[in-house]
N, C-alpha and C. Protein backbone atom coordinates (compact mmCIF):
# COMPACT_ATOMS: atom_id res chain seq x y z
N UNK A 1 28.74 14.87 27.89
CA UNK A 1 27.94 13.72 27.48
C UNK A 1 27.08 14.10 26.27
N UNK A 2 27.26 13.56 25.51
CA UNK A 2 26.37 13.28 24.16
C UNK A 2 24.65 13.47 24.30
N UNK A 3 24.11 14.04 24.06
CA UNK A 3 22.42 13.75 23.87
C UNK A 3 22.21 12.98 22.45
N UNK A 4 21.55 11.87 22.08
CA UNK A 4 20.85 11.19 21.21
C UNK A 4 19.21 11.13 21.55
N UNK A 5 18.62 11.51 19.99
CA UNK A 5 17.34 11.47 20.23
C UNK A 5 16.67 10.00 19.71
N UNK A 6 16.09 9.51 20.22
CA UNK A 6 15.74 8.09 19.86
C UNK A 6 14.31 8.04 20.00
N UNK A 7 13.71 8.08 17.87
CA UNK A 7 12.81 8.52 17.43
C UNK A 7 12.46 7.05 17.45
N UNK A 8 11.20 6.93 18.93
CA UNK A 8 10.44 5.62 18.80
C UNK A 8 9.45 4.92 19.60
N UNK A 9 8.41 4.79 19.69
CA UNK A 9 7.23 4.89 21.12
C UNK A 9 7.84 3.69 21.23
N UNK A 10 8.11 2.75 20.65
CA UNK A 10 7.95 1.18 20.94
C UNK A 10 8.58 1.06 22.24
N UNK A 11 7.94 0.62 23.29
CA UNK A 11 9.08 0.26 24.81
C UNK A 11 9.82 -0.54 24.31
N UNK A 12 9.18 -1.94 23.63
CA UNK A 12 10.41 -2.93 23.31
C UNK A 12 11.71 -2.55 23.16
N UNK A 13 11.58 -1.74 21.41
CA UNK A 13 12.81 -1.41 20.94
C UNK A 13 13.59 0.02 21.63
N UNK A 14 13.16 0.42 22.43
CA UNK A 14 13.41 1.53 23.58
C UNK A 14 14.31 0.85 24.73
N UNK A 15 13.88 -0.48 25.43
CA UNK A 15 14.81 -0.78 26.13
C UNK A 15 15.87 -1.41 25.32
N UNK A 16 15.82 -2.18 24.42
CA UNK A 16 16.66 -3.19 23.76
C UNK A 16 17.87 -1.89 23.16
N UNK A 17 17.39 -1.09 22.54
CA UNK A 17 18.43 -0.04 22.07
C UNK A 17 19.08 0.73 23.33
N UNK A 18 18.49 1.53 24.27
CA UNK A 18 19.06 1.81 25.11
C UNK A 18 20.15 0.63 26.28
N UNK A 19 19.76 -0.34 25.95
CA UNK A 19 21.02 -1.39 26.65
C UNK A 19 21.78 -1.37 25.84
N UNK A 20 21.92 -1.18 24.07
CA UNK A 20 23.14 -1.77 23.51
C UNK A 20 23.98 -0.15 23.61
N UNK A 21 23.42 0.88 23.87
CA UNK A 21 23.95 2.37 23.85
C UNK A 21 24.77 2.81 25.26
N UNK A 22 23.93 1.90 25.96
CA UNK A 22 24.49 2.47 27.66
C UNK A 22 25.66 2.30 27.99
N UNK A 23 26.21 1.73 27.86
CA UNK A 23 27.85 1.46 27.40
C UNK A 23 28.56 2.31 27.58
N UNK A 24 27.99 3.52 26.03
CA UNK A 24 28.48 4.49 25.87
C UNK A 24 28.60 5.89 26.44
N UNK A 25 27.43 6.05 27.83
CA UNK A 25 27.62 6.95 28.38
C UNK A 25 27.06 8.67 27.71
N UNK A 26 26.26 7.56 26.61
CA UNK A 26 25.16 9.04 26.46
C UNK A 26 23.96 9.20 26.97
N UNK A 27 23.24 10.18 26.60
CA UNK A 27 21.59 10.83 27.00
C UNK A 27 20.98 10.72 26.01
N UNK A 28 20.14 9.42 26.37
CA UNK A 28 19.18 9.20 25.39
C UNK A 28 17.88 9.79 25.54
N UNK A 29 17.30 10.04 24.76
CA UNK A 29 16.15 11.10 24.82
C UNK A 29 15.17 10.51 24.49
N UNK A 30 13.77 9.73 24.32
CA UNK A 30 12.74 9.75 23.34
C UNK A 30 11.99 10.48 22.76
N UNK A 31 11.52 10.21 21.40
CA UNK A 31 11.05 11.15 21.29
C UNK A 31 9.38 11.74 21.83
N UNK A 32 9.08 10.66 22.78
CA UNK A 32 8.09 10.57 23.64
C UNK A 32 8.47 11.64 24.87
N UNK A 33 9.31 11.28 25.38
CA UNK A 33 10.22 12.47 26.42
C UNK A 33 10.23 13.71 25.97
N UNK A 34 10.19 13.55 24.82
CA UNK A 34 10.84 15.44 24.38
C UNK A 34 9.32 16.40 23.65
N UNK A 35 8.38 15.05 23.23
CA UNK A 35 7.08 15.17 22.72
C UNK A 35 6.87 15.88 21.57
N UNK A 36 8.06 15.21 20.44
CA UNK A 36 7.63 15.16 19.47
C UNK A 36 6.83 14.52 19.07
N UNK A 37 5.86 14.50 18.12
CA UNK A 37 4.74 14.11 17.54
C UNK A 37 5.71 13.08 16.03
N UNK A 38 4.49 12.16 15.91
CA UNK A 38 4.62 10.88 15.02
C UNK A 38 5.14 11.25 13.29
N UNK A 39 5.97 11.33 12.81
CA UNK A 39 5.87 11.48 11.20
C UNK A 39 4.92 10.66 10.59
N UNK A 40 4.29 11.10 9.56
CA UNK A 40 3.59 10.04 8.55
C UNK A 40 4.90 9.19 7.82
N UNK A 41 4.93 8.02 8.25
CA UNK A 41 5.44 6.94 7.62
C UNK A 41 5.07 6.42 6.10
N UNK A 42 5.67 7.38 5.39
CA UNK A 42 5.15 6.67 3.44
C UNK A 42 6.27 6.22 2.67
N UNK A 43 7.56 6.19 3.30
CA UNK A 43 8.20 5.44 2.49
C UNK A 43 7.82 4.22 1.92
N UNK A 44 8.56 3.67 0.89
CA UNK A 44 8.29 2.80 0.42
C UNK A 44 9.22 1.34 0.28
N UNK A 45 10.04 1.30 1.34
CA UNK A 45 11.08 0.42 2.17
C UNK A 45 11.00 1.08 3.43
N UNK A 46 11.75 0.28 4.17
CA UNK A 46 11.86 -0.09 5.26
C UNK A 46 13.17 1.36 5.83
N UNK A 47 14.15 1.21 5.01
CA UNK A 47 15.03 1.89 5.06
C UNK A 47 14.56 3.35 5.08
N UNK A 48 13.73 4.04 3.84
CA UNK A 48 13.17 4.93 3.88
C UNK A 48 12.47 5.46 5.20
N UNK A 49 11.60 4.56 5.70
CA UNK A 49 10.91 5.01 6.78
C UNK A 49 11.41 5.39 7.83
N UNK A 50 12.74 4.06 8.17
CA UNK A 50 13.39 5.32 9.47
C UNK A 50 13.70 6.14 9.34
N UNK A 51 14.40 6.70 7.75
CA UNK A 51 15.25 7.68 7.68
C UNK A 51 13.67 8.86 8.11
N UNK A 52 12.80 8.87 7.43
CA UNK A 52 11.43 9.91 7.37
C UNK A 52 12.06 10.24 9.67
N UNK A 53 11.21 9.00 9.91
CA UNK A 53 11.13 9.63 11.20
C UNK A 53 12.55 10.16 11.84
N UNK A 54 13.58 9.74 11.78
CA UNK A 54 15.24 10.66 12.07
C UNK A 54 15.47 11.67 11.88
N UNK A 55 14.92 12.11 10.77
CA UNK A 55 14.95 13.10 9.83
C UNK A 55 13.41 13.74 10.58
N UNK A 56 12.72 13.21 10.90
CA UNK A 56 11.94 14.42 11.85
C UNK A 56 11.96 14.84 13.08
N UNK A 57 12.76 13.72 13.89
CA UNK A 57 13.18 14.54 15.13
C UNK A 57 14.45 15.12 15.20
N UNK A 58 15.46 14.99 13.98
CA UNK A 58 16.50 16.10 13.86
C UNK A 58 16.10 17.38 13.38
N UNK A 59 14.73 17.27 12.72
CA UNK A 59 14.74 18.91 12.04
C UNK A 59 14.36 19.17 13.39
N UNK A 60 13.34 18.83 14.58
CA UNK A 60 12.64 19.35 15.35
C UNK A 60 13.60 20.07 16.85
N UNK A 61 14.74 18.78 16.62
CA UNK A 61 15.29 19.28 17.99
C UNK A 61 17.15 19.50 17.49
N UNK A 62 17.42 18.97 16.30
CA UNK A 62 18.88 19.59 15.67
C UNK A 62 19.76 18.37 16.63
N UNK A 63 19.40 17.45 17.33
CA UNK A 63 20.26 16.67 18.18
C UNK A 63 20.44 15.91 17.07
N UNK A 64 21.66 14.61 17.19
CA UNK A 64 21.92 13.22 16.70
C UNK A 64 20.42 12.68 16.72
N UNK A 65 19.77 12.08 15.94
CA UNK A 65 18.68 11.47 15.85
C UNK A 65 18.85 9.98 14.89
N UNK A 66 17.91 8.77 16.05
CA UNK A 66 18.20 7.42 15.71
C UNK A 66 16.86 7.09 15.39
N UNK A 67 16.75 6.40 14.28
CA UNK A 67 15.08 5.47 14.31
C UNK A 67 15.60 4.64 13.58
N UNK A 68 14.11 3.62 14.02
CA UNK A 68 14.43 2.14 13.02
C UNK A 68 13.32 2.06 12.53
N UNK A 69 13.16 1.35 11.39
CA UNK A 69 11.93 0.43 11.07
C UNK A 69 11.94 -1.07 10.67
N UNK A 70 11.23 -1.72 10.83
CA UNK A 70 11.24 -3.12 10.77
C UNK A 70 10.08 -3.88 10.97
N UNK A 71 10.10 -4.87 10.18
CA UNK A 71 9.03 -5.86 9.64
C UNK A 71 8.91 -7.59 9.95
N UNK A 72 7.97 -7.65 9.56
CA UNK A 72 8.30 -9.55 9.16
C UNK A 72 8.04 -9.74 7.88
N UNK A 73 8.58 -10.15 6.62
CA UNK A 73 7.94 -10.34 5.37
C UNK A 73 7.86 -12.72 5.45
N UNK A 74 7.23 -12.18 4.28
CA UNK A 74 7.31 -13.65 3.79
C UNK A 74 7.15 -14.00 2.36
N UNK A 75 8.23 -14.58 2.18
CA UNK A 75 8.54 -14.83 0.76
C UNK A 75 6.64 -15.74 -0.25
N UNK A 76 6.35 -16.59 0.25
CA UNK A 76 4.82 -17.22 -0.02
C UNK A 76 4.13 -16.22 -0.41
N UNK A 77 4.29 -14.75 0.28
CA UNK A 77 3.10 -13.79 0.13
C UNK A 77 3.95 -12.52 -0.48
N UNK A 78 4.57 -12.53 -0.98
CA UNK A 78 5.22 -11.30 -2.01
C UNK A 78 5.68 -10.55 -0.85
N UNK A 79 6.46 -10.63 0.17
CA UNK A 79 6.63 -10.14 1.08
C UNK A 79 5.97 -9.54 2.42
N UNK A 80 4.38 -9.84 2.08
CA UNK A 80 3.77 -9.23 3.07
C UNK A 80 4.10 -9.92 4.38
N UNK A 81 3.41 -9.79 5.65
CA UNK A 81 3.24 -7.98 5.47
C UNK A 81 3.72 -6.99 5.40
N UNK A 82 5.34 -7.29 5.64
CA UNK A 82 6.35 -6.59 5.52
C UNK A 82 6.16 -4.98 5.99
N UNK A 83 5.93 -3.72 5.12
CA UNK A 83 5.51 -2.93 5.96
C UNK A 83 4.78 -2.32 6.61
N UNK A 84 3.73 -3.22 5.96
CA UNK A 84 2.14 -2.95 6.78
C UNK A 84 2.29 -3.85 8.15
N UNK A 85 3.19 -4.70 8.73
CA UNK A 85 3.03 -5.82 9.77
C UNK A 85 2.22 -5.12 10.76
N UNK A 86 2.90 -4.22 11.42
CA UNK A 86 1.72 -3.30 12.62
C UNK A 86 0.50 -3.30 12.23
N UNK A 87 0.32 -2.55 11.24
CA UNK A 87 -1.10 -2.08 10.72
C UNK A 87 -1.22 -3.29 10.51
N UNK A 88 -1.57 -4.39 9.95
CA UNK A 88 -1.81 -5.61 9.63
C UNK A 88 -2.25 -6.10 10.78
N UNK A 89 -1.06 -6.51 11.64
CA UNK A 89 -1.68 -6.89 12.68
C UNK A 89 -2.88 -6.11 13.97
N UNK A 90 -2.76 -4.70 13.56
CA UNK A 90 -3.76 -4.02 14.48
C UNK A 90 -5.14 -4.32 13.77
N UNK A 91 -5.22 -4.26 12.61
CA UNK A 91 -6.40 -4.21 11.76
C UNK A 91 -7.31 -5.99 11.95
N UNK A 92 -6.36 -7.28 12.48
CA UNK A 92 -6.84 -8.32 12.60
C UNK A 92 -7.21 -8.16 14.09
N UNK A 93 -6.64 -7.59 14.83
CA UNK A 93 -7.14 -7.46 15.70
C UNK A 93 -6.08 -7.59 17.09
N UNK A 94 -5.22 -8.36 16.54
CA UNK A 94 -3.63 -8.58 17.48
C UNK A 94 -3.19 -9.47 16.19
N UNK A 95 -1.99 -10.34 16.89
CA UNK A 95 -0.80 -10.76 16.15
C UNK A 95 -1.54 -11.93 15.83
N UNK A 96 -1.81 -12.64 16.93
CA UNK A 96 -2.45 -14.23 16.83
C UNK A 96 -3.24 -14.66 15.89
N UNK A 97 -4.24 -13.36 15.39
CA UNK A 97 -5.53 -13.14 14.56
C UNK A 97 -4.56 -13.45 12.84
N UNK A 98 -3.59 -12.27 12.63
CA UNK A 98 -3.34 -11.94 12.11
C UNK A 98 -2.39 -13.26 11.16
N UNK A 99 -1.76 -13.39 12.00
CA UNK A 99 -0.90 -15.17 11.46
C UNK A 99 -1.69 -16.09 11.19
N UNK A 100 -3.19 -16.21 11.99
CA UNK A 100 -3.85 -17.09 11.16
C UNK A 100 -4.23 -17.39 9.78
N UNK A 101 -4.56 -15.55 9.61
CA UNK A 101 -4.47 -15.22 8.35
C UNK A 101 -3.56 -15.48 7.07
N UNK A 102 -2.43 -15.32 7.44
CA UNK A 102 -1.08 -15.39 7.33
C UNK A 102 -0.86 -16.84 6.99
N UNK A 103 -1.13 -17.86 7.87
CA UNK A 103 -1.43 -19.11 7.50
C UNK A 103 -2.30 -19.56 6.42
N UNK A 104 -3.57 -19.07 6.09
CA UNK A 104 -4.28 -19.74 6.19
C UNK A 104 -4.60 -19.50 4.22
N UNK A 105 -3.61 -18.02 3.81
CA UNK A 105 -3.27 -17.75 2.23
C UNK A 105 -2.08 -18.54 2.34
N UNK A 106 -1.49 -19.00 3.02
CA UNK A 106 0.36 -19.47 2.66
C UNK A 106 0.11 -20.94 1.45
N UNK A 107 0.82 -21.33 1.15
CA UNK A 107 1.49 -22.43 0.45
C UNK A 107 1.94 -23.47 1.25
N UNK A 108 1.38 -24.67 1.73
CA UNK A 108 2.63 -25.27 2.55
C UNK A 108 4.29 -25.33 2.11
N UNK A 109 4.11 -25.13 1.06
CA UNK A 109 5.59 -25.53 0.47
C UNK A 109 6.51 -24.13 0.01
N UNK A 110 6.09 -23.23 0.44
CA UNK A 110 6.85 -22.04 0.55
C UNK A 110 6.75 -20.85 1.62
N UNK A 111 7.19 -21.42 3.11
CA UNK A 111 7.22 -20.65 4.23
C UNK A 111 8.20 -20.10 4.66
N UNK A 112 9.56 -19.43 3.52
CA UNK A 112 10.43 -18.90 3.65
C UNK A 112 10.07 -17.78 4.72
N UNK A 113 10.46 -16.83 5.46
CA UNK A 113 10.51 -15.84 5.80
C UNK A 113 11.39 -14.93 6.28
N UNK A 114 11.19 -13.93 6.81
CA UNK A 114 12.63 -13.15 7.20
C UNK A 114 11.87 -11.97 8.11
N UNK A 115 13.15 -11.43 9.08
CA UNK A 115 12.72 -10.05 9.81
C UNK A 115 13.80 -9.66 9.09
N UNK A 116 13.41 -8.35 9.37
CA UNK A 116 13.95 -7.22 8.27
C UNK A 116 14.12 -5.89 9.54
N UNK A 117 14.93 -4.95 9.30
CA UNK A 117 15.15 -4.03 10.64
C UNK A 117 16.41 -2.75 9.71
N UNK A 118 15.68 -2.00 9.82
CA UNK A 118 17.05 -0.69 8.74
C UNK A 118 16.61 0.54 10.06
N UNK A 119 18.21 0.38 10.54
CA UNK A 119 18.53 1.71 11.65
C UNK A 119 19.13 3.12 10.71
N UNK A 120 18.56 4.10 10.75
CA UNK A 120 18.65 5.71 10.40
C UNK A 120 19.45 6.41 11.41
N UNK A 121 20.74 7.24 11.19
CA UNK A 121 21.61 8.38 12.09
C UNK A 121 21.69 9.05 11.40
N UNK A 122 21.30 10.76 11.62
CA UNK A 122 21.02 11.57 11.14
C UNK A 122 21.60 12.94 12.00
N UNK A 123 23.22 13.46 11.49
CA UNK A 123 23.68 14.38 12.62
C UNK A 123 24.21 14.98 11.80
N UNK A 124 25.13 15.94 12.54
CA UNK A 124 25.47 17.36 11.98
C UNK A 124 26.67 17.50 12.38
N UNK A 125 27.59 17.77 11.31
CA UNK A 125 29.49 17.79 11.19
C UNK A 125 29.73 19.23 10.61
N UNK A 126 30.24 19.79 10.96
CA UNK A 126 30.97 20.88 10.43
C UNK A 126 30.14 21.42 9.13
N UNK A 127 29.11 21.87 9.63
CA UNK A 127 27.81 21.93 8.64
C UNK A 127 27.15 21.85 8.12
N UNK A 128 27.50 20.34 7.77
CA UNK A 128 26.69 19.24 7.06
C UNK A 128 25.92 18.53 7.78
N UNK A 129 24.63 17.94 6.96
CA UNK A 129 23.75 16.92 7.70
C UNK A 129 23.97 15.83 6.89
N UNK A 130 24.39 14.80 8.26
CA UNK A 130 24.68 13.58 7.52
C UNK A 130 23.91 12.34 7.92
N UNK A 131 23.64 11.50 6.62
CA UNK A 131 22.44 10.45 6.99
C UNK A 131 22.94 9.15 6.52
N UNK A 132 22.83 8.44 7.72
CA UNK A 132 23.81 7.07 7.58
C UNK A 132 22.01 5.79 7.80
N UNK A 133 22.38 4.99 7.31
CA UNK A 133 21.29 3.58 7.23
C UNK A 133 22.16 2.63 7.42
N UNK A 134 21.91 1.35 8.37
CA UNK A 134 22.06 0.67 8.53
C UNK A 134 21.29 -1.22 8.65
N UNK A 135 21.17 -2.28 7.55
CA UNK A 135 20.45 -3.01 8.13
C UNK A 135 20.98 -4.03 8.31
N UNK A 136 19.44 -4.51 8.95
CA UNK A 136 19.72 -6.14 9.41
C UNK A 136 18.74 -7.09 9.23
N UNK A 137 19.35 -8.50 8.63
CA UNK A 137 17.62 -9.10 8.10
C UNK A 137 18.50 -10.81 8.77
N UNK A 138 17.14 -11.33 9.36
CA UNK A 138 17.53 -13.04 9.78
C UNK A 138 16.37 -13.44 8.94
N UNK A 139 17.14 -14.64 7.96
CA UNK A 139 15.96 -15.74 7.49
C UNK A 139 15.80 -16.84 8.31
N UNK A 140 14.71 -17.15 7.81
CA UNK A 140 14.02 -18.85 8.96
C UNK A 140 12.65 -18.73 7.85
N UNK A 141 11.38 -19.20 8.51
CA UNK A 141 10.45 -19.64 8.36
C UNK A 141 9.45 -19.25 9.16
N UNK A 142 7.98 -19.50 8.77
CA UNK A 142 7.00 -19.05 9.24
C UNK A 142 6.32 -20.58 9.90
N UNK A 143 5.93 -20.30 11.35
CA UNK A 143 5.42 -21.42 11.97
C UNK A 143 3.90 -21.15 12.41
N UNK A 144 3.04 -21.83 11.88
CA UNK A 144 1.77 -21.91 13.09
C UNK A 144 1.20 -23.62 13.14
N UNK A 145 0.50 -22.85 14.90
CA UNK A 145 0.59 -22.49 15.73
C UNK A 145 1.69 -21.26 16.00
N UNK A 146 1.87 -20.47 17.05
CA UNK A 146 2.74 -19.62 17.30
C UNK A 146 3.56 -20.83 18.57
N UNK A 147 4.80 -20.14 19.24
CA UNK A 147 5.36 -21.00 20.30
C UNK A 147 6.00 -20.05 20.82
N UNK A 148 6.38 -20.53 22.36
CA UNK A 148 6.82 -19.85 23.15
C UNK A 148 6.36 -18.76 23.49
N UNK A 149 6.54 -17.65 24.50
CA UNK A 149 6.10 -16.73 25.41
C UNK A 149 6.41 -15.59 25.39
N UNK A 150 8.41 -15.84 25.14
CA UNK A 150 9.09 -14.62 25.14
C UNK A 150 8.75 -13.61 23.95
N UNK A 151 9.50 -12.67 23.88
CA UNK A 151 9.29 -11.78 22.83
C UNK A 151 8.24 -10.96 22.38
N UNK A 152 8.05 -10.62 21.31
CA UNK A 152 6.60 -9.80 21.17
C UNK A 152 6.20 -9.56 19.76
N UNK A 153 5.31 -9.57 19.07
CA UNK A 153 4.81 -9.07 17.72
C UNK A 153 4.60 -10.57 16.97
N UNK A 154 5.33 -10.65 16.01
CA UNK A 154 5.82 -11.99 15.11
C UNK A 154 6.66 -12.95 15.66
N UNK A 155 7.15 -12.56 16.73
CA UNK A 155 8.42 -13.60 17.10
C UNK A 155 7.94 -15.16 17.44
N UNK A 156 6.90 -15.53 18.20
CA UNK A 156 6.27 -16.91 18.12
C UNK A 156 6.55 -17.22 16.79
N UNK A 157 6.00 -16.85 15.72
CA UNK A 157 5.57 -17.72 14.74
C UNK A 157 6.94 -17.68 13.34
N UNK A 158 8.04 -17.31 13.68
CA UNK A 158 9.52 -17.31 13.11
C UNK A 158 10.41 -18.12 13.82
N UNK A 159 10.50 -19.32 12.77
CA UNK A 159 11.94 -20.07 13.10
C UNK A 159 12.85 -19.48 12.24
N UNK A 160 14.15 -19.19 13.04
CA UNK A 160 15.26 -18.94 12.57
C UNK A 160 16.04 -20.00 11.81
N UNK A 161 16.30 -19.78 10.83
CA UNK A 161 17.16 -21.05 10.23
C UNK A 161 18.52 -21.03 11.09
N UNK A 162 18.76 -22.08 11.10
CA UNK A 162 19.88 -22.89 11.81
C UNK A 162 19.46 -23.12 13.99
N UNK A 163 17.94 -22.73 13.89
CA UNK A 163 17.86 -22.73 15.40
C UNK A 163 16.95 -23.78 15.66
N UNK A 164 16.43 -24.28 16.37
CA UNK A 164 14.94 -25.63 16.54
C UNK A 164 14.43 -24.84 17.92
N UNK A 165 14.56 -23.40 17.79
CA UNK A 165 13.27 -22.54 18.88
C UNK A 165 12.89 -21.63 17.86
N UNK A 166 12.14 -20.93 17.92
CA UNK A 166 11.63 -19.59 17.50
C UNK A 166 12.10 -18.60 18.18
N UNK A 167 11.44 -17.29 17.26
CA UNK A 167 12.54 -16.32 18.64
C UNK A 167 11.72 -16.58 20.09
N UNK A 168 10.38 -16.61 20.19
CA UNK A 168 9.56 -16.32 21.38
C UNK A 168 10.10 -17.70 22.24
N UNK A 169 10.44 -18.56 21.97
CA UNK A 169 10.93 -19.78 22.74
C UNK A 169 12.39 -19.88 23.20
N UNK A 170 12.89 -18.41 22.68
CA UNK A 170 14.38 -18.16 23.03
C UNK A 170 14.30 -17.59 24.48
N UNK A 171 15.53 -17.61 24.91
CA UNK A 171 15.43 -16.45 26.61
C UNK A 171 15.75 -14.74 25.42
N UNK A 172 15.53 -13.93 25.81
CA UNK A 172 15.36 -12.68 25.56
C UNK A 172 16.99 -12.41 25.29
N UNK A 173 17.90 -12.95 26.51
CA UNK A 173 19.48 -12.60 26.24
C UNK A 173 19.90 -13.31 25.22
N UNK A 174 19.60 -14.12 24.37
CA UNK A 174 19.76 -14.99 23.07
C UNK A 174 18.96 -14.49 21.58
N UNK A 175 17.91 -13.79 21.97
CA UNK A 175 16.78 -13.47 21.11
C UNK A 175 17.90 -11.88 20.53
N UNK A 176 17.78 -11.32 21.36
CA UNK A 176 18.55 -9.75 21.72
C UNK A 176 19.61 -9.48 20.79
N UNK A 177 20.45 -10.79 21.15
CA UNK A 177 22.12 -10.66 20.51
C UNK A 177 22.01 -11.12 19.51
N UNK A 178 21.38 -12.36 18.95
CA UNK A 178 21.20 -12.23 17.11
C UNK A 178 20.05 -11.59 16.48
N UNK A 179 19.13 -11.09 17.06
CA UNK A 179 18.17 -10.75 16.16
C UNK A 179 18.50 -9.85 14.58
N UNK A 180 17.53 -9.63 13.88
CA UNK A 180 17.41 -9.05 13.01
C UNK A 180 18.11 -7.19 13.45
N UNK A 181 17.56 -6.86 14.63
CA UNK A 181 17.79 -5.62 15.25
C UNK A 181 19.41 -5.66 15.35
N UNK A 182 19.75 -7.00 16.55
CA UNK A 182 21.01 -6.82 16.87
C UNK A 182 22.24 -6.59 15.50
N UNK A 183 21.57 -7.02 14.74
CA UNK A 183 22.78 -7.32 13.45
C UNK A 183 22.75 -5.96 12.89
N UNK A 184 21.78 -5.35 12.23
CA UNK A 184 21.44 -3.98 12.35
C UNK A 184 22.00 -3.04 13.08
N UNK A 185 21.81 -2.71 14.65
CA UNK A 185 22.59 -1.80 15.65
C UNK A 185 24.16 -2.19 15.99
N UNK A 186 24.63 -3.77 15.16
CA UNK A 186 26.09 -4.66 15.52
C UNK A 186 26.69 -3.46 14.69
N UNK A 187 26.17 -3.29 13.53
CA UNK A 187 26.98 -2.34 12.11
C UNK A 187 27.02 -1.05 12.58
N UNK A 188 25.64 -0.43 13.11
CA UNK A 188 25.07 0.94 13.63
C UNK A 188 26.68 1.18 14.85
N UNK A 189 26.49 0.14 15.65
CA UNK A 189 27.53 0.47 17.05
C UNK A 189 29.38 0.79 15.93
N UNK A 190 29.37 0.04 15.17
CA UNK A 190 30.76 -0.27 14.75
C UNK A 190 31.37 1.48 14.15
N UNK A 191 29.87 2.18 13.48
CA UNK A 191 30.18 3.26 13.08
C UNK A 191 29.88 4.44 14.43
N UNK A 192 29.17 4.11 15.43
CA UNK A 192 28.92 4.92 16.84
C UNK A 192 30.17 5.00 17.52
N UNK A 193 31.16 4.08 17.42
CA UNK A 193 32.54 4.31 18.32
C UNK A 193 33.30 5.24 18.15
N UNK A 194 33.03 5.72 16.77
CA UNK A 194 33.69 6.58 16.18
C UNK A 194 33.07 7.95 15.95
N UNK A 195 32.06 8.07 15.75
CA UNK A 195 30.90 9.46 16.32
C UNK A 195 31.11 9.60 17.75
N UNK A 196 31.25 8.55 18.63
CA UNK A 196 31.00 9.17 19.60
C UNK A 196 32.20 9.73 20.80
N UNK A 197 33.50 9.56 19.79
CA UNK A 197 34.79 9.83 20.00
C UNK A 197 35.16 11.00 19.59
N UNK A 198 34.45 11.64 18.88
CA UNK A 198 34.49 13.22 17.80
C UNK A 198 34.65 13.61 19.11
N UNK A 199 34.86 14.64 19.00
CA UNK A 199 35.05 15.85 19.83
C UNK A 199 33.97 17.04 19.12
């Protein structure tokens, strides 16, 4: 059986990734489990940043190592918050605070938005270290009020184009399979069938 290290405190994206992996019949590790410590996150995309943290729990433990990073941007605001969204939203105080905000600079007439999500694999072939990126981005729009219950972070306040829920007003088994993530780990899995068939 395979060990994968899966560089990521978030529970969310901890269970959601470990269901689309279990399948496969590996050992997923966190890097909470194994107690590696946090990389400083300074990339300057999205893409960059997972690769930073992959790239630090492969130097640390030499296993297959997975991270993601991912955002909410919005077109109205030059993309913010895009990769500050956490920090953004910790600094208002939670999410709710934070969208008000979010609201309250917007444009009515330009509430484009998008989640954004770039998955990092970072392993080792016949001597080489190899570093694969993968993303995934859903457009919709920015809503306030926020709606619905489900989900967590930004998801209330994002309509998906072509949907009349948000993600948080979705059931979780609907939210899961298109998200920004799923489309992301859909590409990630397509190239895992085949890593994880190596010998």
């Amino acid at each position: 059986m395979k060990t994968i290290v899966l560089a990521s405190g978030n529970e969310n994206k901890i269970l959601e990734i470990k269901s689309l992996l279990g399948p496969f019949g590996v050992n997923i590790k966190t890097s909470k489990e194994l107690g590696l410590s946090e990389p400083i996150e300074d990339g300057k995309t999205f893409a960059e940043n997972s690769l930073i943290k992959a790239k630090a729990a492969f130097s640390k433990t030499h296993l297959p190592s997975l991270a993601d990073d991912s955002g909410f941007c919005i077109d109205g605001l030059n993309g913010f918050p895009g990769l500050a969204s956490n920090r953004f939203a910790k600094a208002a105080g939670n999410y709710e605070n934070a969208c008000h905000i979010l609201n309250e600079c917007l444009n009515e007439n330009n509430k484009k938005a998008y989640f954004i999500c770039c998955i990092s694999f970072i392993y080792e072939k016949s001597n080489e270290i190899i570093e694969k990126t993968f993303t995934g981005t859903f457009e919709g729009e920015f809503v306030y009020p926020g709606r619905g219950k489900n989900g967590f972070a930004y998801c209330p306040y994002f309509l998906p184009n072509g949907y009349s829920q948000t993600f948080s007003q979705m059931p979780d088994e609907l939210r899961t399979k298109i998200n920004h993530r799923a489309i992301a780990l859909n590409k990630f899995l397509e190239f895992f069938k085949t890593f994880i068939s190596e010998k």
